[in-house]
N, C-alpha and C. Protein backbone atom coordinates (compact mmCIF):
# COMPACT_ATOMS: atom_id res chain seq x y z
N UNK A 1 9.57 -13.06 -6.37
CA UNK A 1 8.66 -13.45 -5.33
C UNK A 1 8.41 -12.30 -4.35
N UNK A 2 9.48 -11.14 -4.07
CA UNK A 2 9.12 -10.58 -3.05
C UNK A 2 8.31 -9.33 -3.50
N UNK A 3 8.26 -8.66 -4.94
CA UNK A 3 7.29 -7.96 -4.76
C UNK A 3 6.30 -8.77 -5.38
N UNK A 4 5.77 -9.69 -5.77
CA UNK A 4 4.57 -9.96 -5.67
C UNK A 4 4.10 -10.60 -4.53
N UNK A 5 4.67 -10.96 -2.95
CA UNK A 5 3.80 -11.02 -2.41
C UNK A 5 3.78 -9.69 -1.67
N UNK A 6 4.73 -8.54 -1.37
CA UNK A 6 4.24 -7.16 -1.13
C UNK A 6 2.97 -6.41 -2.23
N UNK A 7 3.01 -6.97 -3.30
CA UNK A 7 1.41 -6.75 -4.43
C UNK A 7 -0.09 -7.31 -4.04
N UNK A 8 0.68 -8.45 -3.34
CA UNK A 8 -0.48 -9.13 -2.95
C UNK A 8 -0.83 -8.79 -1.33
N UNK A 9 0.00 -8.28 -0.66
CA UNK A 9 -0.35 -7.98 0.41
C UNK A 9 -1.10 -6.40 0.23
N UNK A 10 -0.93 -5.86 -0.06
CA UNK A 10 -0.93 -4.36 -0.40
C UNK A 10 -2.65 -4.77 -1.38
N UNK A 11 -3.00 -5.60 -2.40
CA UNK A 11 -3.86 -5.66 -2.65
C UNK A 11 -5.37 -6.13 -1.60
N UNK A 12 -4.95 -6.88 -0.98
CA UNK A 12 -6.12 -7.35 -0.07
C UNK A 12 -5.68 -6.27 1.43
N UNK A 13 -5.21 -5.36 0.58
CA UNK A 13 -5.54 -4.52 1.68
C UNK A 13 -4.92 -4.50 3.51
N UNK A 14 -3.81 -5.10 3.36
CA UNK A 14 -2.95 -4.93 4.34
C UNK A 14 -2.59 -3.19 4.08
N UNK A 15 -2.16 -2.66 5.27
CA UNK A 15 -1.38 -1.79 5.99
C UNK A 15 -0.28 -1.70 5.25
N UNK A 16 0.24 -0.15 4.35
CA UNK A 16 1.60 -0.88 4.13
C UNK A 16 2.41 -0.43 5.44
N UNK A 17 2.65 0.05 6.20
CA UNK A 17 3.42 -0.03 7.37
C UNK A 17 3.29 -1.25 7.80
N UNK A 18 2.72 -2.49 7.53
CA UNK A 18 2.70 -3.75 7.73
C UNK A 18 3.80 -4.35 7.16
N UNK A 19 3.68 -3.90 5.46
CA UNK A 19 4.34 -4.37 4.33
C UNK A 19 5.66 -3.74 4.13
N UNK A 20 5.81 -2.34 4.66
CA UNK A 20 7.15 -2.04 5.29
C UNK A 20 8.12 -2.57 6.16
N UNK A 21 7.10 -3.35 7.33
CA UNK A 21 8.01 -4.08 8.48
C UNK A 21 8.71 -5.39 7.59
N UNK A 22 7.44 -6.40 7.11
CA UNK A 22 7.68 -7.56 6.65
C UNK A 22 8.94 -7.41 5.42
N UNK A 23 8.87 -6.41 4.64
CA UNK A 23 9.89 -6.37 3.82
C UNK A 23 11.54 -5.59 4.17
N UNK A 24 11.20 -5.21 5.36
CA UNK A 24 12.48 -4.56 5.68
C UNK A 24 12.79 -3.41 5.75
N UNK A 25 11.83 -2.51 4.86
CA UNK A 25 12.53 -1.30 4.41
C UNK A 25 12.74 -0.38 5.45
N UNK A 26 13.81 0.80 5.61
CA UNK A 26 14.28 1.03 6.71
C UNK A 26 13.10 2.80 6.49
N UNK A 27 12.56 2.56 5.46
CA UNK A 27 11.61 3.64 5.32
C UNK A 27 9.96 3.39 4.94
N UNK A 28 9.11 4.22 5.04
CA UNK A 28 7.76 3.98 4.20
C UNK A 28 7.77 4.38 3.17
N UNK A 29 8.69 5.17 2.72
CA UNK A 29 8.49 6.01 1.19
C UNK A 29 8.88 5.10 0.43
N UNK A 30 10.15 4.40 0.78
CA UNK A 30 10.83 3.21 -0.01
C UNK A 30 9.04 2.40 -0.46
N UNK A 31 8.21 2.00 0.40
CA UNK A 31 7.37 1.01 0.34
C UNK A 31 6.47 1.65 -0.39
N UNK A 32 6.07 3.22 -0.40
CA UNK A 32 4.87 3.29 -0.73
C UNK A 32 5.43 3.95 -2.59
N UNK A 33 6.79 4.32 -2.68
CA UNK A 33 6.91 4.78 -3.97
C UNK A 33 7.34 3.44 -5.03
N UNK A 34 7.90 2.03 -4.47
CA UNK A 34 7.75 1.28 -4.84
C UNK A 34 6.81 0.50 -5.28
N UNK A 35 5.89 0.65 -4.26
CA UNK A 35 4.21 -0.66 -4.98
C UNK A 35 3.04 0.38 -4.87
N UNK A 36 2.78 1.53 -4.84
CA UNK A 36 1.59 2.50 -4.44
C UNK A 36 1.02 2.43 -6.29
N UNK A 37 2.29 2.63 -7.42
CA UNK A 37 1.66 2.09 -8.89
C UNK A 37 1.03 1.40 -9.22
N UNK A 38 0.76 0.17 -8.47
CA UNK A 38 0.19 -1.02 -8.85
C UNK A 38 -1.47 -0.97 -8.64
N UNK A 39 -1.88 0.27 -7.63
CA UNK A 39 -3.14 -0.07 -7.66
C UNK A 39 -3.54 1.02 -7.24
N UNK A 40 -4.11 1.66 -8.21
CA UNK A 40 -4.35 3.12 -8.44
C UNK A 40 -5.74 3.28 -8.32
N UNK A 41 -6.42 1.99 -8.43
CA UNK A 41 -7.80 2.52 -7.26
C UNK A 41 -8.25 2.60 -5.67
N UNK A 42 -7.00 2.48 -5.34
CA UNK A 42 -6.57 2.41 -3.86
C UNK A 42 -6.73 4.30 -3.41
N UNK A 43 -5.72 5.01 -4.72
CA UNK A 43 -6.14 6.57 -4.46
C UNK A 43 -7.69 6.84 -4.47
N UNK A 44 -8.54 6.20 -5.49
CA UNK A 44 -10.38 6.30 -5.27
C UNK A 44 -10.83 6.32 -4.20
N UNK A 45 -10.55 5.08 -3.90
CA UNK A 45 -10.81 4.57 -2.46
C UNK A 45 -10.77 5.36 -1.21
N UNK A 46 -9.61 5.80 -1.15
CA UNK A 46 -8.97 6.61 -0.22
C UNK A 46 -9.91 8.11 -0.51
N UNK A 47 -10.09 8.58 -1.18
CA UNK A 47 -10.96 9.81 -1.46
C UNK A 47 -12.42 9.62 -1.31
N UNK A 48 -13.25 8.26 -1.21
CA UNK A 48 -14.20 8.14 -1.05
C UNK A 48 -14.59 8.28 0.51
N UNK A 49 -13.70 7.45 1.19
CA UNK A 49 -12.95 7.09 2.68
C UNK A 49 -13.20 8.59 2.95
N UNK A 50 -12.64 9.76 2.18
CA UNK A 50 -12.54 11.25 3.41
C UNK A 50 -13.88 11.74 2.78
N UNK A 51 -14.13 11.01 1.97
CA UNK A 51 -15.68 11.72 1.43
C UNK A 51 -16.59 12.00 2.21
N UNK A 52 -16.65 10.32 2.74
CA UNK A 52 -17.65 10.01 3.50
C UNK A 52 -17.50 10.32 4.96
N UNK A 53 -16.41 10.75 5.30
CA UNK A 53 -15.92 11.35 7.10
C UNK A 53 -16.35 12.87 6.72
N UNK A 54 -16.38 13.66 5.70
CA UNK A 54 -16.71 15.01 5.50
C UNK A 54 -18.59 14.97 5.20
């Protein structure tokens, strides 16, 4: 249950420093090297995001 609702939070696009607090972890790396696999068009995304600020 708990990483799929950190999957599901992380999918609709919560904050993971959100998903860091709610789960505990005493780090972000813990959070982001744990569930950042799951949705690898999130890196697209994110490159479109500085695309469009450049």
């Amino acid at each position: 249950f708990r990483h799929s609702h950190a999957s599901l939070l992380i999918n609709q696009g919560e904050d993971y420093l959100v998903v860091k607090e709610r789960l505990g972890h005493a780090s972000i790396t813990t959070t982001i090297d744990t569930y950042s696999h799951l949705y690898p068009s999130k890196q697209k995304d994110l490159a479109d995001k500085l695309d469009d600020l450049l």
